[in-house]
C-alpha atoms as a PDB file:
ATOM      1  CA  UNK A   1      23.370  49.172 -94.582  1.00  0.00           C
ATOM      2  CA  UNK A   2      26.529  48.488 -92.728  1.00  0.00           C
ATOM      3  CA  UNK A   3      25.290  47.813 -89.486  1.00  0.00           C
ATOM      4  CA  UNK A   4      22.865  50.649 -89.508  1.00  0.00           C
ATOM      5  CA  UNK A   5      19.136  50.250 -89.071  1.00  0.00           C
ATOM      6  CA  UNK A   6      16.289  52.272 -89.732  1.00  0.00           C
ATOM      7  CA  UNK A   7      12.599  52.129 -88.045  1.00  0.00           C
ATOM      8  CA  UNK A   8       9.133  53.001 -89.673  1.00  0.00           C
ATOM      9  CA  UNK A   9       6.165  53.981 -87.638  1.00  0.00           C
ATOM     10  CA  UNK A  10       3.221  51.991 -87.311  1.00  0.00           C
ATOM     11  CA  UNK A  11       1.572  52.001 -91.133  1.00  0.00           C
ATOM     12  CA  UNK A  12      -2.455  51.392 -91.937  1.00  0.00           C
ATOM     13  CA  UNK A  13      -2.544  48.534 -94.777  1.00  0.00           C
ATOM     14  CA  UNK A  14      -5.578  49.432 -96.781  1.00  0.00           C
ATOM     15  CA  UNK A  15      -6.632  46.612 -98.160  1.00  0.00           C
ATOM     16  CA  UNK A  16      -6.038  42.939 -97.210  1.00  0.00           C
ATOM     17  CA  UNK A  17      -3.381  41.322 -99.532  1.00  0.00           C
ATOM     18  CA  UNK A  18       0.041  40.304 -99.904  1.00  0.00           C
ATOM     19  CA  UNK A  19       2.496  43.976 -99.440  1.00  0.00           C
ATOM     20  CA  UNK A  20       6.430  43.756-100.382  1.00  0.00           C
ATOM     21  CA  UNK A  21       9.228  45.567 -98.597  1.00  0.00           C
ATOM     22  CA  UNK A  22      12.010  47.153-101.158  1.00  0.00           C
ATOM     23  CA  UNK A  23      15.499  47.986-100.194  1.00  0.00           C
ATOM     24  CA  UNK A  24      17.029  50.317-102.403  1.00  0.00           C
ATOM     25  CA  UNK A  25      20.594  51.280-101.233  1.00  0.00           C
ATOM     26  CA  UNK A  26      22.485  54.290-102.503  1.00  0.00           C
ATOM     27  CA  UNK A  27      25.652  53.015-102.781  1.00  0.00           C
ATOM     28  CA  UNK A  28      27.626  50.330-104.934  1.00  0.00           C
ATOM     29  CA  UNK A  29      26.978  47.834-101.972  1.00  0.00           C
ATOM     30  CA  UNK A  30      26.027  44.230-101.781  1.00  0.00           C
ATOM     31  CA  UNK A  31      25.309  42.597 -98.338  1.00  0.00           C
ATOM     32  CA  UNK A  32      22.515  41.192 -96.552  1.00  0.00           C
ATOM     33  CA  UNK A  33      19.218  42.560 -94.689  1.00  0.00           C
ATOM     34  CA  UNK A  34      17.118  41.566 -91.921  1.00  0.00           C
ATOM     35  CA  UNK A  35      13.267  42.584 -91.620  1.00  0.00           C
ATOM     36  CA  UNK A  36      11.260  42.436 -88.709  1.00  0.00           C
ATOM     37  CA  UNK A  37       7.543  43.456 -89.195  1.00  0.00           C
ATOM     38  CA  UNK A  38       5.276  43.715 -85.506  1.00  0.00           C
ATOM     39  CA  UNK A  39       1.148  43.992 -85.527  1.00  0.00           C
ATOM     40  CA  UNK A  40       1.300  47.073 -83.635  1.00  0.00           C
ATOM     41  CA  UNK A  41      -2.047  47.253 -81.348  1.00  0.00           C
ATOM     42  CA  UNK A  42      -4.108  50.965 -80.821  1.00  0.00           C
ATOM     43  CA  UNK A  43      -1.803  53.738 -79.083  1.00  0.00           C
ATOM     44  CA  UNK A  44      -2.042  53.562 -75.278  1.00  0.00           C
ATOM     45  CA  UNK A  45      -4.502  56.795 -74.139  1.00  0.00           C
ATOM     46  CA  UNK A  46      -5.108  58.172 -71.221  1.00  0.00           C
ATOM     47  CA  UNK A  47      -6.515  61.913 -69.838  1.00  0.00           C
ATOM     48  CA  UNK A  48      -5.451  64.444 -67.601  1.00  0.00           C
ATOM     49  CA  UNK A  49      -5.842  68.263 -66.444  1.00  0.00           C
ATOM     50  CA  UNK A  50      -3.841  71.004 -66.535  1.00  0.00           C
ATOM     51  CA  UNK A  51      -2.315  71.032 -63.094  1.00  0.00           C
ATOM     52  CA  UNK A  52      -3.638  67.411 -63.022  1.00  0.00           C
ATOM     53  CA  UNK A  53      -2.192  64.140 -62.066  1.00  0.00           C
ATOM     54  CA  UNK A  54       0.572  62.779 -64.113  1.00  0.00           C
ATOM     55  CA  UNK A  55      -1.005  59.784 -66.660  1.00  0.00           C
ATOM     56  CA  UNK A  56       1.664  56.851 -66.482  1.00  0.00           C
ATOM     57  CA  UNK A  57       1.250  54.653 -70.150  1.00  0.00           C
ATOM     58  CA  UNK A  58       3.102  51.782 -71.594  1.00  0.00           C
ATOM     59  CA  UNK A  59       3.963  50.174 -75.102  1.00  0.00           C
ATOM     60  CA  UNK A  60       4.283  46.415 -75.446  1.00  0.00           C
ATOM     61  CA  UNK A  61       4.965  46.581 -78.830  1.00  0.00           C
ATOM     62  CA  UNK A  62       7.584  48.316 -80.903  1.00  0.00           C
ATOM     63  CA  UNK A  63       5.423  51.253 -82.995  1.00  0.00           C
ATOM     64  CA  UNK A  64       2.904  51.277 -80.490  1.00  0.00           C
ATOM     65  CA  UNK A  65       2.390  55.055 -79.119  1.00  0.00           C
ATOM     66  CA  UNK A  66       1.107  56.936 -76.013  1.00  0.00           C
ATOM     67  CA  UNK A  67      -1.588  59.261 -75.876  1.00  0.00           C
ATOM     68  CA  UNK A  68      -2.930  61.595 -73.435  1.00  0.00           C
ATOM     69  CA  UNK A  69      -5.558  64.353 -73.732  1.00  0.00           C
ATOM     70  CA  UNK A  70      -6.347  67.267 -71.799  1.00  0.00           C
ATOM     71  CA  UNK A  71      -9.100  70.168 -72.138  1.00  0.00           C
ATOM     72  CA  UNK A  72      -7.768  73.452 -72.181  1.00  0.00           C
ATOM     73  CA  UNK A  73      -8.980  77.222 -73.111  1.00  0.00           C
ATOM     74  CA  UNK A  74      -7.829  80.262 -75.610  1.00  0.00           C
ATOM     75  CA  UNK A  75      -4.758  82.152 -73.795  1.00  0.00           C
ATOM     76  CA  UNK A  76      -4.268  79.239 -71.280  1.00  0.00           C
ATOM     77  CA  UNK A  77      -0.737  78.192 -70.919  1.00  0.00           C
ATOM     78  CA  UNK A  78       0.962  74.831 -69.965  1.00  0.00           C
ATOM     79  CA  UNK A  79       4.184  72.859 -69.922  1.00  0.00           C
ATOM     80  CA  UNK A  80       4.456  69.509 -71.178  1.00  0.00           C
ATOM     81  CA  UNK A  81       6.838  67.169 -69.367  1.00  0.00           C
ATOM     82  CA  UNK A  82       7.448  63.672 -70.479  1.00  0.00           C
ATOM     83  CA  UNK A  83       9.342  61.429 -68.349  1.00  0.00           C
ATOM     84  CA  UNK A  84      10.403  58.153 -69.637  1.00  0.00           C
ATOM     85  CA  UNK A  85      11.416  54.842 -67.726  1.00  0.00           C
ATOM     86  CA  UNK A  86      14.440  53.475 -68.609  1.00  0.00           C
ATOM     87  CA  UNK A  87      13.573  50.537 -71.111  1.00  0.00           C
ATOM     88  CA  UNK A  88      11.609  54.236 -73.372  1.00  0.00           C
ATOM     89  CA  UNK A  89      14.285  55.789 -72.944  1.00  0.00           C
ATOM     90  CA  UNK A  90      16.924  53.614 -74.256  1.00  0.00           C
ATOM     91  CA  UNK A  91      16.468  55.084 -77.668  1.00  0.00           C
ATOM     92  CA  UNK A  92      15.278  58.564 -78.808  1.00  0.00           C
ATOM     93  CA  UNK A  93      11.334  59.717 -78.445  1.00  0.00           C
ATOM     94  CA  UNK A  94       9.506  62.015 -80.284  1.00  0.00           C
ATOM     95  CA  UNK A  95       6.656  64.297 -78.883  1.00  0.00           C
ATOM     96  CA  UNK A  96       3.891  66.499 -79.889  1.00  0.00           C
ATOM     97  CA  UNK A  97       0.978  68.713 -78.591  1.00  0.00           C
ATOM     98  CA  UNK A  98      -1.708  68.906 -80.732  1.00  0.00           C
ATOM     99  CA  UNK A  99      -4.385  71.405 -80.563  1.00  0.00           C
ATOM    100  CA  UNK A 100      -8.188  70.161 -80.821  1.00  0.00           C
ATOM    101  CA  UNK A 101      -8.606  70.421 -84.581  1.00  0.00           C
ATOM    102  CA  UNK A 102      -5.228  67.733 -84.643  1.00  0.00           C
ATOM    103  CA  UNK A 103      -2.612  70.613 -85.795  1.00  0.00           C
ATOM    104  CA  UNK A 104       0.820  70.467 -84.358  1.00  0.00           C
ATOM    105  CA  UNK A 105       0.758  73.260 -81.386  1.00  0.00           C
ATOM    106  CA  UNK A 106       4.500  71.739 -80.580  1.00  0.00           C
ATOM    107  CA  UNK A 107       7.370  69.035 -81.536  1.00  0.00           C
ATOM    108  CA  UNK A 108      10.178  68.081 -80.156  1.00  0.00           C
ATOM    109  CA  UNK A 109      12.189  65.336 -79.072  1.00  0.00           C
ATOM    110  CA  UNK A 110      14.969  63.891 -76.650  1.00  0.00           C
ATOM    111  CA  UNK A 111      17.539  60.923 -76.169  1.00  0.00           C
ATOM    112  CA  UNK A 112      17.198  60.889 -72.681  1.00  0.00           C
ATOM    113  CA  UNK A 113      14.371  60.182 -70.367  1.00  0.00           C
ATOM    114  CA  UNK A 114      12.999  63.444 -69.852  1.00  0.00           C
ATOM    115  CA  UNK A 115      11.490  66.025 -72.420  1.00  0.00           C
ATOM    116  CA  UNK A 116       9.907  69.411 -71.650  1.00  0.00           C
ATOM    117  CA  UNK A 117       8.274  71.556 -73.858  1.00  0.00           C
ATOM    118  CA  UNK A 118       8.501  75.506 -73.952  1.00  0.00           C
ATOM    119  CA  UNK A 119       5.879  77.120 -72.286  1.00  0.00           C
ATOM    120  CA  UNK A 120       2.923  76.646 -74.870  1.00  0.00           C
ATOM    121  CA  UNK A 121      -0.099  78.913 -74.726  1.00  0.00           C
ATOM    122  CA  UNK A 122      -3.149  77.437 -76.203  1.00  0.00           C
ATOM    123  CA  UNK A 123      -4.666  78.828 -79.176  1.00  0.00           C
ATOM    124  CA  UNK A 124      -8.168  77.750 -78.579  1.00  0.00           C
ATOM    125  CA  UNK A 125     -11.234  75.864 -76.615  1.00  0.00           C
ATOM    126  CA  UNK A 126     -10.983  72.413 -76.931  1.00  0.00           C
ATOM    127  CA  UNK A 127      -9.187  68.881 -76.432  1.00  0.00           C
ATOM    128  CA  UNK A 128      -5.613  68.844 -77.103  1.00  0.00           C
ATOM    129  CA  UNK A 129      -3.639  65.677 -77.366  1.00  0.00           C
ATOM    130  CA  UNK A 130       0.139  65.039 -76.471  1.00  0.00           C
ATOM    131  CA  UNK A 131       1.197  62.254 -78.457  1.00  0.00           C
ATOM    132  CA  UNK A 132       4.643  60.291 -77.788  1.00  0.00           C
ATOM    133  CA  UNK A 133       6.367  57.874 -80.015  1.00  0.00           C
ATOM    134  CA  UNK A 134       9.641  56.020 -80.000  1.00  0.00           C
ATOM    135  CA  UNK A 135      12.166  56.955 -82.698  1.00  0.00           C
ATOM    136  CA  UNK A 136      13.186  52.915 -82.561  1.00  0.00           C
ATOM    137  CA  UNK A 137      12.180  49.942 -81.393  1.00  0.00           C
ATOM    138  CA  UNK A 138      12.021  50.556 -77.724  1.00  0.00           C
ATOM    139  CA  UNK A 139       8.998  49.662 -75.442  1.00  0.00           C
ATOM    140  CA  UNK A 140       7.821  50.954 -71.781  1.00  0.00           C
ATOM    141  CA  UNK A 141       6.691  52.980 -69.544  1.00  0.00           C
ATOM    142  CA  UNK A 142       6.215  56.834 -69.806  1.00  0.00           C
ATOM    143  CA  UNK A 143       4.182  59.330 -67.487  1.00  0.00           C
ATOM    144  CA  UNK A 144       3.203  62.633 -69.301  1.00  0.00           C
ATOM    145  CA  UNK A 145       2.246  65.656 -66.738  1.00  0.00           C
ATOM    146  CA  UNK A 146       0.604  69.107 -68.333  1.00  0.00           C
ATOM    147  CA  UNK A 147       1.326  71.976 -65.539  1.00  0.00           C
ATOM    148  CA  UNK A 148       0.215  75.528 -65.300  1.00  0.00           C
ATOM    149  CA  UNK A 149       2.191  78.231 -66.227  1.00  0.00           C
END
């Protein structure tokens, strides 16, 4: 892998049982590898309003995600800012709005410590969810703010 290093998200093991990790490198390489596997607890959640306080969550574990959910209505529009401390933000995060039925209303990501989202207007009644996820191993603290447009 030459130095490189790639991350998985947290995975669901179905049954209870002994799983194998397999390498398979695309290249006429030889070397060595290093695996680190975490128990990755629930996704940190929290709940806000539109126009509502910011919700400040943290990850203790690498894989572990943020969550925060906020009612909104058909034709309402919002902006979804992300602000990361600097221990999230030493890698890349990803982050998504998702409208109540768990569809992806937006995506996007950022290598620095602040995301924004376009202006999004929302498609329908409901609870929608802004989820945010490392793209690596980093842990901390992130506050997520939904604002009126």
């Amino acid at each position: 892998m030459g130095g490189n290093s790639d991350f998985s998200q947290a995975l669901v093991l179905p049954t209870t049982g002994t799983y194998a990790i397999k390498l398979l490198v695309n290249a006429p390489l030889t070397g060595t590898a290093t695996f680190t596997l975490y128990s990755v607890p629930p996704d940190a959640t929290g709940s806000t309003t539109i126009g509502g306080s910011g919700v400040m969550l943290t990850t203790t574990v690498p894989g572990q995600g943020m969550q925060v959910s906020f009612p909104g209505t058909t034709n309402q529009t919002a902006k979804v800012t992300v602000s990361a401390n600097a221990s999230f933000a030493s890698g890349c995060f990803t982050v998504q709005v998702l409208n109540p039925y768990g569809a992806v209303l937006s995506s996007g990501y950022t290598c620095g410590s602040t995301y924004v989202s376009a202006v999004l207007t929302l498609p329908l009644n409901g609870t929608y969810k802004v989820t945010v996820y490392s793209n690596g191993t980093a842990t901390g603290s992130a506050t997520t703010t939904v604002t009126s447009q």
